[in-house]
Protein backbone atom coordinates (compact mmCIF):
# COMPACT_ATOMS: atom_id res chain seq x y z
CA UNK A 1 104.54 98.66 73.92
CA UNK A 2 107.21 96.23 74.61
CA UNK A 3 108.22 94.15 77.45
CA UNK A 4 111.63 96.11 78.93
CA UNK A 5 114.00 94.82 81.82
CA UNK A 6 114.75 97.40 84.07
CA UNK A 7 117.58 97.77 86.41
CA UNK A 8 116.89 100.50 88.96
CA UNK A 9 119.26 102.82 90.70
CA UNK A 10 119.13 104.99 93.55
CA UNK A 11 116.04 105.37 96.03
CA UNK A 12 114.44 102.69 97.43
CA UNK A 13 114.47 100.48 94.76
CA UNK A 14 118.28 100.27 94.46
CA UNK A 15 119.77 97.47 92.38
CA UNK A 16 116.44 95.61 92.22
CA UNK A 17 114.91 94.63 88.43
CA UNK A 18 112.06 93.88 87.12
CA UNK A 19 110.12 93.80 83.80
CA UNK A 20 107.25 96.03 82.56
CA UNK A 21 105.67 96.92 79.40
CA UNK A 22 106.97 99.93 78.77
CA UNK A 23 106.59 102.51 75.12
CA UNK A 24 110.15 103.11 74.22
CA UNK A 25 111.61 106.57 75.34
CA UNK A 26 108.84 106.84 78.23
CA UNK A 27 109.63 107.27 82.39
CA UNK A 28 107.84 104.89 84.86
CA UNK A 29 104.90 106.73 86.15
CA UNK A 30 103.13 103.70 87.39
CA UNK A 31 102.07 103.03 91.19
CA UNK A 32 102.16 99.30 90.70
CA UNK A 33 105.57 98.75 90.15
CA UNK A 34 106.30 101.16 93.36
CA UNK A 35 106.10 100.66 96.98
CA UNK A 36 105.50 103.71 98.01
CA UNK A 37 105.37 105.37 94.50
CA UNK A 38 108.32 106.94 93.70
CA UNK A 39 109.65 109.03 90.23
CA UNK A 40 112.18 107.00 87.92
CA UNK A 41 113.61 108.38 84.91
CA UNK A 42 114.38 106.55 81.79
CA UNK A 43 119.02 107.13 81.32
CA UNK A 44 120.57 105.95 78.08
CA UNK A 45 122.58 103.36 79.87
CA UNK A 46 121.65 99.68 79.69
CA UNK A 47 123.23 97.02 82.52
CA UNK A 48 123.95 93.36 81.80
CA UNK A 49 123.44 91.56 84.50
CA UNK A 50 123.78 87.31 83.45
CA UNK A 51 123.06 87.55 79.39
CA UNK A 52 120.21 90.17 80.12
CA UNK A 53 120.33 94.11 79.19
CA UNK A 54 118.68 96.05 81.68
CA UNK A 55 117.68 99.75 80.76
CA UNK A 56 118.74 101.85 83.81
CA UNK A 57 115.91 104.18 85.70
CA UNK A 58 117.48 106.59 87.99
CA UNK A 59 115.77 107.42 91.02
CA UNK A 60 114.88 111.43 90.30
CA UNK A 61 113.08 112.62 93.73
CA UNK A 62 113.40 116.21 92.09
CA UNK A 63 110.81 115.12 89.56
CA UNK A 64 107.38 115.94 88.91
CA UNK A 65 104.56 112.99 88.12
CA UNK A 66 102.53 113.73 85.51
CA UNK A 67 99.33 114.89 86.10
């Protein structure tokens, strides 16, 4: 695991960030990081916002959570 910047886009979360220790390649599944938990999928876009690279996690409401 590795610390990764994330830029979100689309639901509620919209062009917010954070970071999160995250395995490369995986989707956010976690509850924490989500108010009310939502389904974000990992794109192979990265944002630079200031000198940081964001990976991008678009909002998927189609989705299913793992289970």
């Amino acid at each position: 695991m590795g610390m990764t910047n994330i830029y979100f886009e689309g639901g509620a979360r919209n062009g917010t960030t954070a970071t999160w220790n995250l395995e490369p390649g995986v989707d956010i599944y976690d509850d924490n990081i989500f108010r009310p938990p939502e389904l974000y999928r990992r794109t192979t876009r990265t944002k630079v916002i200031g000198r940081v690279e964001y990976t991008v996690f678009r909002y998927d409401p189609s989705g299913t959570r793992p289970t």
